[in-house]
PDB file of N, CA and C in Angstrom:
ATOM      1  N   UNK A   1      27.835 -14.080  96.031  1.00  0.00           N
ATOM      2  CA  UNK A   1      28.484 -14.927  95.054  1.00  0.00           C
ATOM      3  C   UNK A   1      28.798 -14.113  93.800  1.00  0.00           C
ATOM      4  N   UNK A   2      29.718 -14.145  93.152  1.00  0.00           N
ATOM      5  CA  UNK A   2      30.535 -13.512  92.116  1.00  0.00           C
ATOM      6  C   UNK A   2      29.579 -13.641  90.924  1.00  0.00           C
ATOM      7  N   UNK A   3      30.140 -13.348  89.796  1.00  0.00           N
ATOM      8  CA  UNK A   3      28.967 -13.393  88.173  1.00  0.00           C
ATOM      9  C   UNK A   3      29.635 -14.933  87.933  1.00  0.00           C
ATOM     10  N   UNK A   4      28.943 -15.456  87.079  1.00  0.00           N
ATOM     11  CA  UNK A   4      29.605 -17.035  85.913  1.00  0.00           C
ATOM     12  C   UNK A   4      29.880 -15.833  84.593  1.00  0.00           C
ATOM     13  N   UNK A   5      30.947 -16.678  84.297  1.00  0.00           N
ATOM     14  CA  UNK A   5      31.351 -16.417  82.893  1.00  0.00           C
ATOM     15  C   UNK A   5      30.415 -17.087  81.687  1.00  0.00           C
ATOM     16  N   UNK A   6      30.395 -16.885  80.852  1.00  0.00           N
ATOM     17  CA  UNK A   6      29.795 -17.222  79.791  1.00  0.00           C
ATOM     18  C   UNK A   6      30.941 -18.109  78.614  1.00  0.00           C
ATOM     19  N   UNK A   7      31.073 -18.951  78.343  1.00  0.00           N
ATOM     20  CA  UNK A   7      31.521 -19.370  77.713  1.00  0.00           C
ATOM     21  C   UNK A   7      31.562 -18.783  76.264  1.00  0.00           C
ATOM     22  N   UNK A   8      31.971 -18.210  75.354  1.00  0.00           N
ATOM     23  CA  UNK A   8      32.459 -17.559  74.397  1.00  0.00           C
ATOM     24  C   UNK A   8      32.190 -18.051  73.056  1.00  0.00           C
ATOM     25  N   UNK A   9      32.762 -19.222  72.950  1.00  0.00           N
ATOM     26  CA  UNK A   9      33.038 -20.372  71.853  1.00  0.00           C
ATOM     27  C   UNK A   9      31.811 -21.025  71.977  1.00  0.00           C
ATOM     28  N   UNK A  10      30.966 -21.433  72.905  1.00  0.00           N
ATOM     29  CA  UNK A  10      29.580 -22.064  73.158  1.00  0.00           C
ATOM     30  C   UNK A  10      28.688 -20.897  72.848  1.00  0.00           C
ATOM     31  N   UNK A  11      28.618 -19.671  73.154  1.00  0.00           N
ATOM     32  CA  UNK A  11      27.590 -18.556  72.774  1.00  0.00           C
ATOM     33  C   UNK A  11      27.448 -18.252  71.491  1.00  0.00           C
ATOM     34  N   UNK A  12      29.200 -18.743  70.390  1.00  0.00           N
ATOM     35  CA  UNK A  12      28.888 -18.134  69.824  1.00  0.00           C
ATOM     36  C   UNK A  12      28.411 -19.320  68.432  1.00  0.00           C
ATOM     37  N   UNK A  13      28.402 -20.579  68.763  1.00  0.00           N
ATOM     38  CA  UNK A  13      27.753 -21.653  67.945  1.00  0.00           C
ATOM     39  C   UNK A  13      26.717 -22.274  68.396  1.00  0.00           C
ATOM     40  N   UNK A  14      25.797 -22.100  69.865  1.00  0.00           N
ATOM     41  CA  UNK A  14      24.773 -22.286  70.233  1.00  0.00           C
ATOM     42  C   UNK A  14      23.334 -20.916  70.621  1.00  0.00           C
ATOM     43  N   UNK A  15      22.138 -21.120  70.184  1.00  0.00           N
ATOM     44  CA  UNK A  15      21.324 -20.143  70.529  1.00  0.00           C
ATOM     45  C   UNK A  15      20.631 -20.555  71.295  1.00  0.00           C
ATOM     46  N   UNK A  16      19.991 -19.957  72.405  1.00  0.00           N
ATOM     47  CA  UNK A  16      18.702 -20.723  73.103  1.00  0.00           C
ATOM     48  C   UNK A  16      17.148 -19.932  72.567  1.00  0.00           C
ATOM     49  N   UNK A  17      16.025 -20.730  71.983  1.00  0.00           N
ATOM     50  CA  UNK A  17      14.876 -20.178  71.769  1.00  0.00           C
ATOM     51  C   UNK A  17      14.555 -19.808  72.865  1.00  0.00           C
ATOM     52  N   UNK A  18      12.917 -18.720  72.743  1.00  0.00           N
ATOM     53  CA  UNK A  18      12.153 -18.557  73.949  1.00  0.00           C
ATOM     54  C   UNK A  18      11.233 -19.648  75.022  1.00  0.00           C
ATOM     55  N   UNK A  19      11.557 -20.774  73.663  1.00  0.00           N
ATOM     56  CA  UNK A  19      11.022 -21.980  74.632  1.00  0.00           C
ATOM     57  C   UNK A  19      11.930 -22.826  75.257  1.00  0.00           C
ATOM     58  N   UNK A  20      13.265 -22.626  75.184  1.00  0.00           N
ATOM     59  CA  UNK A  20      14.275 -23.417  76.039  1.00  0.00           C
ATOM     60  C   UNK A  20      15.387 -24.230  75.356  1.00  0.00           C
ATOM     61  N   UNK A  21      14.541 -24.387  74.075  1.00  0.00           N
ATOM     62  CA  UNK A  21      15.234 -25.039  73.357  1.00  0.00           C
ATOM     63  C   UNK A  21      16.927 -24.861  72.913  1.00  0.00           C
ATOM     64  N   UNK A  22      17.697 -25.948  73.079  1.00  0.00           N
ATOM     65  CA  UNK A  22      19.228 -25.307  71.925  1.00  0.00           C
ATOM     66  C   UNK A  22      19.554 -25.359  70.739  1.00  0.00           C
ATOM     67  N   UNK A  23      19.761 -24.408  70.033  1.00  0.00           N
ATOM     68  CA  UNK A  23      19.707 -24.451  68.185  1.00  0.00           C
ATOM     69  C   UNK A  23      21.220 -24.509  68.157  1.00  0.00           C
ATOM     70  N   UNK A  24      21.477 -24.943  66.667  1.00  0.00           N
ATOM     71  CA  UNK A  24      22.646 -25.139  66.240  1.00  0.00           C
ATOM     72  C   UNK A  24      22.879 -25.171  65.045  1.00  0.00           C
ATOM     73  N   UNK A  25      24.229 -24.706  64.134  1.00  0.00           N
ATOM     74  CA  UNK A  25      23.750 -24.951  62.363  1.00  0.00           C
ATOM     75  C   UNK A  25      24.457 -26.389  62.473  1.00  0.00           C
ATOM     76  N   UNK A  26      24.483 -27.105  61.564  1.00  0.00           N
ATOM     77  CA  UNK A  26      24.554 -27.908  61.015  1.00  0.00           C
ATOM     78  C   UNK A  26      25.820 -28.274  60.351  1.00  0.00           C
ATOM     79  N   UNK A  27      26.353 -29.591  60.595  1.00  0.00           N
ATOM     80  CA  UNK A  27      27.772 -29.614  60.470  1.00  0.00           C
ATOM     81  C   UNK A  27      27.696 -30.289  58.920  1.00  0.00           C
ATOM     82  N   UNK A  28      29.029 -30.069  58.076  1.00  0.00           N
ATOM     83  CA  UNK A  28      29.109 -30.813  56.613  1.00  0.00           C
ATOM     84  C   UNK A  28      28.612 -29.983  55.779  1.00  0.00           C
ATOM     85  N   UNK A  29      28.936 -28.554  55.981  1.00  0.00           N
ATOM     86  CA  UNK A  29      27.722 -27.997  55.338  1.00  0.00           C
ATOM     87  C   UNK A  29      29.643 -26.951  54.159  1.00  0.00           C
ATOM     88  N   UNK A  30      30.974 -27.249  54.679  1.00  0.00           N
ATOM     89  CA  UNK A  30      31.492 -26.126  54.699  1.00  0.00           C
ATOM     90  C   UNK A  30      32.401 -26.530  52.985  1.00  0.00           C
ATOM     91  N   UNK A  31      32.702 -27.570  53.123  1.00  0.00           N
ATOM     92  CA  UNK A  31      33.212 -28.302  51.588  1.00  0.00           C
ATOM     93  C   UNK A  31      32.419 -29.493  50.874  1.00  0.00           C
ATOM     94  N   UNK A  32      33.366 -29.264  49.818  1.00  0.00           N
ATOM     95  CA  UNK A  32      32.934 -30.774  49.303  1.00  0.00           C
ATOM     96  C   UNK A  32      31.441 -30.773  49.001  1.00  0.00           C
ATOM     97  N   UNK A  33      30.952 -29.511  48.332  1.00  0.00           N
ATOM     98  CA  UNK A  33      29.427 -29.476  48.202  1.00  0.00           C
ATOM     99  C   UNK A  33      28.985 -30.172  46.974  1.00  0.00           C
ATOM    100  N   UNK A  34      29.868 -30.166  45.386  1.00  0.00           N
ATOM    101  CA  UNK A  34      29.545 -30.491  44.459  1.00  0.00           C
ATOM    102  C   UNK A  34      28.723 -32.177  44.450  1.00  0.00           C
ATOM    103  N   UNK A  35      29.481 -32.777  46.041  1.00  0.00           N
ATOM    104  CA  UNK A  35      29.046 -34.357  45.461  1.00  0.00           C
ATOM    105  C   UNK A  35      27.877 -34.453  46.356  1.00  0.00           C
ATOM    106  N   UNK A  36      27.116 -33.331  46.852  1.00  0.00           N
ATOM    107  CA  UNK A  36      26.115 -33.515  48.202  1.00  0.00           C
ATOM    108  C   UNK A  36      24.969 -32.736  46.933  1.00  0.00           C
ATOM    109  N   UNK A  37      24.002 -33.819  47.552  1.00  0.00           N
ATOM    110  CA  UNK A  37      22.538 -33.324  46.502  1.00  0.00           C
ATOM    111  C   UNK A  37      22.344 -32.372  47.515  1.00  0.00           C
ATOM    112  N   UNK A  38      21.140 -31.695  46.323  1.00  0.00           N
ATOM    113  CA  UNK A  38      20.781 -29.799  46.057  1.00  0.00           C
ATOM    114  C   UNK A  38      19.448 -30.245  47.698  1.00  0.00           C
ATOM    115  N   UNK A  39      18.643 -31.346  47.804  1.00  0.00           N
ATOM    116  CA  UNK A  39      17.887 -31.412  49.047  1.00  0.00           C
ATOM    117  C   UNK A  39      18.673 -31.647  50.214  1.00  0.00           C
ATOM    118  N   UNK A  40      20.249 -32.091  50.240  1.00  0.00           N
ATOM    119  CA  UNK A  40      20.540 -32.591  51.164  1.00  0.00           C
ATOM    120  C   UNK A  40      21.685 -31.286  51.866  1.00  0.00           C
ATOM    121  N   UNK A  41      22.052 -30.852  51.014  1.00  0.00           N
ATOM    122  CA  UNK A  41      22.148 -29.189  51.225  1.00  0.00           C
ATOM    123  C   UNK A  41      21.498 -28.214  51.924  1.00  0.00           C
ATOM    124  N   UNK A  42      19.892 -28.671  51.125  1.00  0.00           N
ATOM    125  CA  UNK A  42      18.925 -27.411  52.252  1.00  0.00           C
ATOM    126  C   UNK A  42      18.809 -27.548  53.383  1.00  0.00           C
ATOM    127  N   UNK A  43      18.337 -29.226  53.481  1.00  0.00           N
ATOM    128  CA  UNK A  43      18.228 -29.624  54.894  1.00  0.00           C
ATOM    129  C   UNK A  43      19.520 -29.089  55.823  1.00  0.00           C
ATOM    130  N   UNK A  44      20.904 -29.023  55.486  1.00  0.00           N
ATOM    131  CA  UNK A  44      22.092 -28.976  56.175  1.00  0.00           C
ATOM    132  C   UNK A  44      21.869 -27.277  56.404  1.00  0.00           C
ATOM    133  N   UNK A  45      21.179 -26.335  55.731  1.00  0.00           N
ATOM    134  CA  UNK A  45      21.074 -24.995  55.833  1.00  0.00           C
ATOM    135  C   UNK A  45      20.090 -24.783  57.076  1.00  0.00           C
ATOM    136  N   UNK A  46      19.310 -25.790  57.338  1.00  0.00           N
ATOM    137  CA  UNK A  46      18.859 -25.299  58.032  1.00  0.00           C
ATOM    138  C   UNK A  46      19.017 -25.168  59.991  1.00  0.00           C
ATOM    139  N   UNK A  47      18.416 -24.612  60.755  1.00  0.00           N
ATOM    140  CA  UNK A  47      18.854 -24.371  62.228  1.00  0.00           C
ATOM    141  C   UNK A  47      18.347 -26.007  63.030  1.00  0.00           C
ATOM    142  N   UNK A  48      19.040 -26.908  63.654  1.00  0.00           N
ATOM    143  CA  UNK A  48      18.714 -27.998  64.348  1.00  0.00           C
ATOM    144  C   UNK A  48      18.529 -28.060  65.811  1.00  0.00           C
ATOM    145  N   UNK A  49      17.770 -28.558  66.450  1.00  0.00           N
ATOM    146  CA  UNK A  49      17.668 -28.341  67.862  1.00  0.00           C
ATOM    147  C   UNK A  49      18.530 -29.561  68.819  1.00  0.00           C
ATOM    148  N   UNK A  50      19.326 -29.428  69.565  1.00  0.00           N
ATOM    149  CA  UNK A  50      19.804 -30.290  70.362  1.00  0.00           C
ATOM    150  C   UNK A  50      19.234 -31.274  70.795  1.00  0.00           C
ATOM    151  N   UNK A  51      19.341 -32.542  71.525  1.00  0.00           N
ATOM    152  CA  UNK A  51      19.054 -33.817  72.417  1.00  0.00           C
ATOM    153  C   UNK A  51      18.948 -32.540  73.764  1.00  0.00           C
ATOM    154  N   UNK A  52      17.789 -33.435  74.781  1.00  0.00           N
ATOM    155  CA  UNK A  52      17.982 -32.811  76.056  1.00  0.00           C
ATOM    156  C   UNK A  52      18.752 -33.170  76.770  1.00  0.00           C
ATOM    157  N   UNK A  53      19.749 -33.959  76.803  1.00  0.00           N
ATOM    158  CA  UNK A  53      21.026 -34.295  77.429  1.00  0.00           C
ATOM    159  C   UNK A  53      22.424 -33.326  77.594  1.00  0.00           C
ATOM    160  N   UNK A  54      22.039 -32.964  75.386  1.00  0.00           N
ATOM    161  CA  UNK A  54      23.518 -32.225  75.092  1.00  0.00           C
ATOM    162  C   UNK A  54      22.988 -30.907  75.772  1.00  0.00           C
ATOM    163  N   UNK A  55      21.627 -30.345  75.589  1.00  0.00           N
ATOM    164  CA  UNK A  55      21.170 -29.324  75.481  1.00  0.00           C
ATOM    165  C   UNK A  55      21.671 -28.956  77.255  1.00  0.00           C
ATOM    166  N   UNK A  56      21.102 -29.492  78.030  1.00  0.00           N
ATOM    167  CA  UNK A  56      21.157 -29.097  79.731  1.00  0.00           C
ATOM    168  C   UNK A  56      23.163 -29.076  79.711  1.00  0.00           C
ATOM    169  N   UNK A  57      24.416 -29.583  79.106  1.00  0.00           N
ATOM    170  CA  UNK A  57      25.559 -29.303  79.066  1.00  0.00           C
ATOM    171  C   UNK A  57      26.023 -28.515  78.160  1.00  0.00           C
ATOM    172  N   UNK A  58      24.907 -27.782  77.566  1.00  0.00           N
ATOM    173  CA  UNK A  58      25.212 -26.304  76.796  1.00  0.00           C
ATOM    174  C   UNK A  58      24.837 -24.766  77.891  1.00  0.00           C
ATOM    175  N   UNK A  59      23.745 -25.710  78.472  1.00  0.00           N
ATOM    176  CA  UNK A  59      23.470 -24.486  79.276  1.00  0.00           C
ATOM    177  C   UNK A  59      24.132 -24.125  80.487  1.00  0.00           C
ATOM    178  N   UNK A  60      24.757 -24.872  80.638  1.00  0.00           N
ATOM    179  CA  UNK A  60      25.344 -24.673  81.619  1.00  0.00           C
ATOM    180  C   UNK A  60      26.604 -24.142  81.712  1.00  0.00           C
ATOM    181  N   UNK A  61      26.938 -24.109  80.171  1.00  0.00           N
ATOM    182  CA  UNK A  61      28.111 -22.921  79.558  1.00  0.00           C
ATOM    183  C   UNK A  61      27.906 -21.921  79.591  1.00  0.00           C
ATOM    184  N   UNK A  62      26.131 -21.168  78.849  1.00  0.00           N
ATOM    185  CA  UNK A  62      25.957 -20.008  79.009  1.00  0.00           C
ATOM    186  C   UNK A  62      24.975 -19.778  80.174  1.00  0.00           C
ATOM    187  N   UNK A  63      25.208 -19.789  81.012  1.00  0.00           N
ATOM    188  CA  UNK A  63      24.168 -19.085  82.217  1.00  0.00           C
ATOM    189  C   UNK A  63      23.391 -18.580  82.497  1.00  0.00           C
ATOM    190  N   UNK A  64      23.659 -17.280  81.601  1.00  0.00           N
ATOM    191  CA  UNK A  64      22.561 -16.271  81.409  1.00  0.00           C
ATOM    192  C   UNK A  64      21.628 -15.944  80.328  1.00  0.00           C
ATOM    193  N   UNK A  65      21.742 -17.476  79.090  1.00  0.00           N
ATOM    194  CA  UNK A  65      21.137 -17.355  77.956  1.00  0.00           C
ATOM    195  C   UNK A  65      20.113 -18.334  78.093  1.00  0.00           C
ATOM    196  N   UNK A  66      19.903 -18.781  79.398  1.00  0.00           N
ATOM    197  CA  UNK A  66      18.521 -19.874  79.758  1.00  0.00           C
ATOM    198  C   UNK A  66      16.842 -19.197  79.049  1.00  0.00           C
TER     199      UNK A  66
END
């Protein structure tokens, strides 16, 4: 059987931890900051982990990043 491709655009806005998990940054984060409070900001800075639903139709984009 041939290689899978890796999806490109999914590798390059999803990470997988060593525990399986799928990370992601955080959307709302890119304008419009002046009217978003200084806590609601950090929280948006930080890395979020997927649902196990979305997560098992991420992986299955990247193949080899299980």
């Amino acid at each position: 059987m041939g290689k899978l491709k890796t999806n490109r655009s999914a590798a390059r806005r999803f990470a997988v931890t060593a525990g399986g998990k799928v990370t992601h940054k955080a959307a709302y984060l890119r304008h419009l900051l002046s009217s978003k409070g200084r806590t609601r900001k950090r929280r948006l800075g930080r890395k979020k982990t997927l649902g196990k639903a979305d997560a098992a139709a991420i992986k299955l984009l990247m193949p080899y990043l299980k």
